[in-house]
N, C-alpha and C. Protein backbone atom coordinates (compact mmCIF):
# COMPACT_ATOMS: atom_id res chain seq x y z
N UNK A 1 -11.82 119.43 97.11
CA UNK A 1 -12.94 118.67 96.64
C UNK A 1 -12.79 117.24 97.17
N UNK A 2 -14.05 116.48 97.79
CA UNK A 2 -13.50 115.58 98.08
C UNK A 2 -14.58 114.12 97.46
N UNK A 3 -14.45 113.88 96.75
CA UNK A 3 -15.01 112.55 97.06
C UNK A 3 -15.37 111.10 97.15
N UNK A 4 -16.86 110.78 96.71
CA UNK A 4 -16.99 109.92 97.66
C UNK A 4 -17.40 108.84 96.46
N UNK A 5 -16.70 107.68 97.27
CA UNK A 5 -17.03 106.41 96.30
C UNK A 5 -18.10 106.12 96.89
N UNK A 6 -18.92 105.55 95.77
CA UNK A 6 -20.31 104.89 96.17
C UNK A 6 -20.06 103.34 95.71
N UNK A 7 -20.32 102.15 97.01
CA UNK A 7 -20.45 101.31 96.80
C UNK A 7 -21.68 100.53 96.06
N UNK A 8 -21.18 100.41 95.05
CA UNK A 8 -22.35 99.74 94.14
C UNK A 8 -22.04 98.51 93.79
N UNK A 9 -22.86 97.57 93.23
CA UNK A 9 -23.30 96.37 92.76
C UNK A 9 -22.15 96.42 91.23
N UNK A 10 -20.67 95.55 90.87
CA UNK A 10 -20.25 95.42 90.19
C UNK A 10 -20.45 95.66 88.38
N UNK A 11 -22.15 95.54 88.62
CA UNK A 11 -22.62 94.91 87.38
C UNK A 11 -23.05 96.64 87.08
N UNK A 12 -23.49 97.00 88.16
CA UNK A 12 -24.15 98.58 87.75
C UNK A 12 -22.91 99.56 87.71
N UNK A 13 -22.00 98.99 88.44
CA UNK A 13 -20.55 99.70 87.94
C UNK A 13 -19.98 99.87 86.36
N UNK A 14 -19.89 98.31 85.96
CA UNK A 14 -19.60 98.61 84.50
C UNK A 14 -20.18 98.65 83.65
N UNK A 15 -22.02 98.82 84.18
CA UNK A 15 -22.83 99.40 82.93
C UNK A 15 -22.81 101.03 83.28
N UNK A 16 -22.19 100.96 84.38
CA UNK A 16 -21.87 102.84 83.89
C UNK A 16 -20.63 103.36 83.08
N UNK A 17 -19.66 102.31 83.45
CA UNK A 17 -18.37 102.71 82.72
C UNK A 17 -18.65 102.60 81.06
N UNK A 18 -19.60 101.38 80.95
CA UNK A 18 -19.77 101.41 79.52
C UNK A 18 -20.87 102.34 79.10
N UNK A 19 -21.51 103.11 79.52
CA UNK A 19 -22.50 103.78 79.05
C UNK A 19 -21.32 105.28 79.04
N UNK A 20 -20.42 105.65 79.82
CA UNK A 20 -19.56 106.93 79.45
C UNK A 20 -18.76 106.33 78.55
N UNK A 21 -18.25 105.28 78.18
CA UNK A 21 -17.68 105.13 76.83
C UNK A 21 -18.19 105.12 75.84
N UNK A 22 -19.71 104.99 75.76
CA UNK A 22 -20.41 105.11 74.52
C UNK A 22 -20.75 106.57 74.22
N UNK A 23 -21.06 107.20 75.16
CA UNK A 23 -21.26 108.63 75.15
C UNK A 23 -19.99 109.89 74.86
N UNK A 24 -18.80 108.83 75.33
CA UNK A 24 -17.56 109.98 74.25
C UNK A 24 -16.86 109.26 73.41
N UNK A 25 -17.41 108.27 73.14
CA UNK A 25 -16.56 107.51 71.29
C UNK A 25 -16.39 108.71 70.52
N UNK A 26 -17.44 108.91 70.49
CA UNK A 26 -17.38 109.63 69.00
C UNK A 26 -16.63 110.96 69.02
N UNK A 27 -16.66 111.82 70.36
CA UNK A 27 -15.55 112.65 70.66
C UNK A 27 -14.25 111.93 70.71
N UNK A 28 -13.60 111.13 70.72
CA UNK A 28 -12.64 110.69 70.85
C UNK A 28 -12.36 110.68 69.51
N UNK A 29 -13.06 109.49 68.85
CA UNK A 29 -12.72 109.19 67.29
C UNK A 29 -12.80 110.80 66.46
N UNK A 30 -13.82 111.65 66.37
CA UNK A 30 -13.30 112.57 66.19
C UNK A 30 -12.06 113.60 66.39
N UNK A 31 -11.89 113.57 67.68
CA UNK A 31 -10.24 113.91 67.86
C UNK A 31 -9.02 113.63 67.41
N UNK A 32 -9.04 112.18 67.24
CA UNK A 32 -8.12 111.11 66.86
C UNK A 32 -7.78 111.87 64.87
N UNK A 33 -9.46 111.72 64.75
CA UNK A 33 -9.32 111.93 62.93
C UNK A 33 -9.20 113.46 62.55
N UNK A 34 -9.06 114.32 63.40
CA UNK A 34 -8.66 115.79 63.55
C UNK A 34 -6.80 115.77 63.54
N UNK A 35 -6.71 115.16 64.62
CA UNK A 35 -5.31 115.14 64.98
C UNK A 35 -4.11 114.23 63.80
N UNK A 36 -4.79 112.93 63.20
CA UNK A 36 -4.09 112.95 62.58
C UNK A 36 -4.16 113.18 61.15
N UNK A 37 -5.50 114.32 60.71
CA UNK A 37 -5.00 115.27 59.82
C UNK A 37 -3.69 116.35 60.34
N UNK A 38 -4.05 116.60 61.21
CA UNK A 38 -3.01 117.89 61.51
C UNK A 38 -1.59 117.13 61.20
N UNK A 39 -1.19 116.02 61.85
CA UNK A 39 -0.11 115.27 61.64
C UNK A 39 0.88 114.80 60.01
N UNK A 40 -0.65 114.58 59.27
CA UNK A 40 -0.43 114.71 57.51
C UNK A 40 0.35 115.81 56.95
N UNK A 41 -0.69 117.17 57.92
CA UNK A 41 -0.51 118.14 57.13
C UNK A 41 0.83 118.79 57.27
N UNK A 42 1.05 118.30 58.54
CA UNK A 42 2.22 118.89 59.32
C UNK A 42 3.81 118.40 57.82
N UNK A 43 3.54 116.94 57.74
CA UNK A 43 4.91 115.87 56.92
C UNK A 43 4.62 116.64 55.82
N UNK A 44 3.59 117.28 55.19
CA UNK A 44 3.92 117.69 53.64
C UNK A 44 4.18 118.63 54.05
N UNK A 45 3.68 119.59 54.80
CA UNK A 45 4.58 121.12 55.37
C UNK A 45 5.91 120.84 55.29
N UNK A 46 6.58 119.56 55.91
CA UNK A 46 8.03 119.24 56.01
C UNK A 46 8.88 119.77 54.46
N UNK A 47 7.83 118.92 53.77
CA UNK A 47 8.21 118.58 52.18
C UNK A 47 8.66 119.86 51.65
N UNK A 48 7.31 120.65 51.88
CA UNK A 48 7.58 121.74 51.03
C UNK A 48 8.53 122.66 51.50
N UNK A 49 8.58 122.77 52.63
CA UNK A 49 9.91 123.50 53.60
C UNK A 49 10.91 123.56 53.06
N UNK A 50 11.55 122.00 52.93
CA UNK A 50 12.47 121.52 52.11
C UNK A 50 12.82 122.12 50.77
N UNK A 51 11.63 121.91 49.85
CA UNK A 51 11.66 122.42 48.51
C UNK A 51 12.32 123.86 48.63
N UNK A 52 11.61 125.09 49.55
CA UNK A 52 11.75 125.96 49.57
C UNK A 52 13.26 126.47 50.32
N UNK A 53 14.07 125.73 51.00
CA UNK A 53 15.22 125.49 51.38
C UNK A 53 14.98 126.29 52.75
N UNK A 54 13.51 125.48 53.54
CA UNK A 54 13.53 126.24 54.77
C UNK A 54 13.39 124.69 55.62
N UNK A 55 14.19 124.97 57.09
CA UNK A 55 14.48 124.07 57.77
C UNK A 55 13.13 124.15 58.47
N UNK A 56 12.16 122.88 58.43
CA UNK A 56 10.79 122.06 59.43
C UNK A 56 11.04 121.15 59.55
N UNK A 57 10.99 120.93 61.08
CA UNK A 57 11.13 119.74 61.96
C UNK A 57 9.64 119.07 62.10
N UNK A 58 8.91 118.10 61.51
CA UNK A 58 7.29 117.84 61.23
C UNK A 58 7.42 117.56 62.64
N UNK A 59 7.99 116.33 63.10
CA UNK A 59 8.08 115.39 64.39
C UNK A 59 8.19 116.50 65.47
N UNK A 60 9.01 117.64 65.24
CA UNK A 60 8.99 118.52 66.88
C UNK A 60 7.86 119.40 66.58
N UNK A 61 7.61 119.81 65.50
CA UNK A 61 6.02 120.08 65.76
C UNK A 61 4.95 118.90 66.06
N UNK A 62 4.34 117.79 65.76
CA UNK A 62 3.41 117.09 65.76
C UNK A 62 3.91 117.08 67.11
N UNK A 63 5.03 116.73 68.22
CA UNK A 63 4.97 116.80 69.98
C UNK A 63 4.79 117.57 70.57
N UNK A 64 4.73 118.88 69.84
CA UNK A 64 4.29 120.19 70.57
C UNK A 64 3.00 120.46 70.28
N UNK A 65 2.50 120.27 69.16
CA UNK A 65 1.16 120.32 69.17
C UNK A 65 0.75 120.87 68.26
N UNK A 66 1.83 121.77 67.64
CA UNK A 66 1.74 123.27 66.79
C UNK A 66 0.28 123.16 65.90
N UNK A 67 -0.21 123.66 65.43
CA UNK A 67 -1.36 123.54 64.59
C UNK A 67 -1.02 123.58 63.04
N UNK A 68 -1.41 122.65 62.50
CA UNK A 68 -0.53 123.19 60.94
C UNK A 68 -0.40 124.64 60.34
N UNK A 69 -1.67 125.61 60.20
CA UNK A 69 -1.90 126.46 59.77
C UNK A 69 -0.97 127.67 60.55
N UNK A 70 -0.68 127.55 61.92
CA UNK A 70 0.49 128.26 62.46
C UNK A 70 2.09 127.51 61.76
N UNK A 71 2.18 126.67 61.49
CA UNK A 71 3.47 126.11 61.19
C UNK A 71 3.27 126.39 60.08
N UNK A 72 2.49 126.43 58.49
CA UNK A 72 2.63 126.90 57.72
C UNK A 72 3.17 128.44 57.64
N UNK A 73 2.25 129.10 58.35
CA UNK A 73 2.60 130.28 58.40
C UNK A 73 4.02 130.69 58.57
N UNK A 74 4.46 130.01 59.88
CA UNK A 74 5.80 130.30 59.91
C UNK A 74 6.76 130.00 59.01
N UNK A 75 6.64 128.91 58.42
CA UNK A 75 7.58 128.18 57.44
C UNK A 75 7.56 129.34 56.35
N UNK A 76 6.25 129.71 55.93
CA UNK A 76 5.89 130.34 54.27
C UNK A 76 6.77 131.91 55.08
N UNK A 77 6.56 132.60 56.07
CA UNK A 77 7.42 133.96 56.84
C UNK A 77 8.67 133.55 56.43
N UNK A 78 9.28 132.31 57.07
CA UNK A 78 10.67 132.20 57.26
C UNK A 78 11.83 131.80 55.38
N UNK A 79 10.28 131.72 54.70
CA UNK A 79 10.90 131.65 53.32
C UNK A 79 10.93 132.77 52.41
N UNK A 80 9.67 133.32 53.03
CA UNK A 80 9.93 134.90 52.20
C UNK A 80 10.68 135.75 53.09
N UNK A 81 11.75 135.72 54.39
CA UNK A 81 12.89 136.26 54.74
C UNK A 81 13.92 135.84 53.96
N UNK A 82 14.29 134.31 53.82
CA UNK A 82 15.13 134.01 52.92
C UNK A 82 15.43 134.67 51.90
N UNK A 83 14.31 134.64 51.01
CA UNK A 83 14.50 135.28 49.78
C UNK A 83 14.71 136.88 49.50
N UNK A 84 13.88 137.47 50.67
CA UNK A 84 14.06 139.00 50.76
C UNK A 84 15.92 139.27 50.90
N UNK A 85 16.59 137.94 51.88
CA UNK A 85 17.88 138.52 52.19
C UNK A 85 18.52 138.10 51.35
N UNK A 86 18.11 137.07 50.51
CA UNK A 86 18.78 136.56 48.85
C UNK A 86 19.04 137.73 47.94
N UNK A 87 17.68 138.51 47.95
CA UNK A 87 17.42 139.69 46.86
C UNK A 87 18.14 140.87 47.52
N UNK A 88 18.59 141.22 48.46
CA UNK A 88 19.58 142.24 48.89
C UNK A 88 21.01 142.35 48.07
């Protein structure tokens, strides 16, 4: 793919740059306020992990990306193994 810069007039340059920043604010800010729910949800996941005497790392999930509702999952699996091999 190749292309091509178009020489334009400075002024019509950064009323384009500012017209694509107005047009994905709000995707952005939405992302932002998505992501750091997931990040919330992720530290009380930590909490309760804890409570439940299961080891969550919040921080190596929130850099991987994990989604809370998968990291719950796993956490709430990896506590009802615990306990299944408790009750043996």
């Amino acid at each position: 793919m190749t292309l091509v810069r178009l020489k334009l007039p400075a002024q019509r340059v950064e009323a384009a740059v500012a017209a694509r920043k107005a047009a994905i604010a709000e995707d952005i800010a939405a992302a932002l306020l998505a992501d750091r729910a997931r990040c919330a949800d992720l530290v009380k996941l930590a909490a309760q992990a804890t409570s439940l005497g299961v080891w969550f790392d919040a921080a190596d999930a929130i850099r991987a990306g994990i989604p809370a509702d998968e990291a719950r999952e796993a956490v709430m699996s990896e506590a009802a193994n615990k306990k299944d091999s408790c009750d043996d």
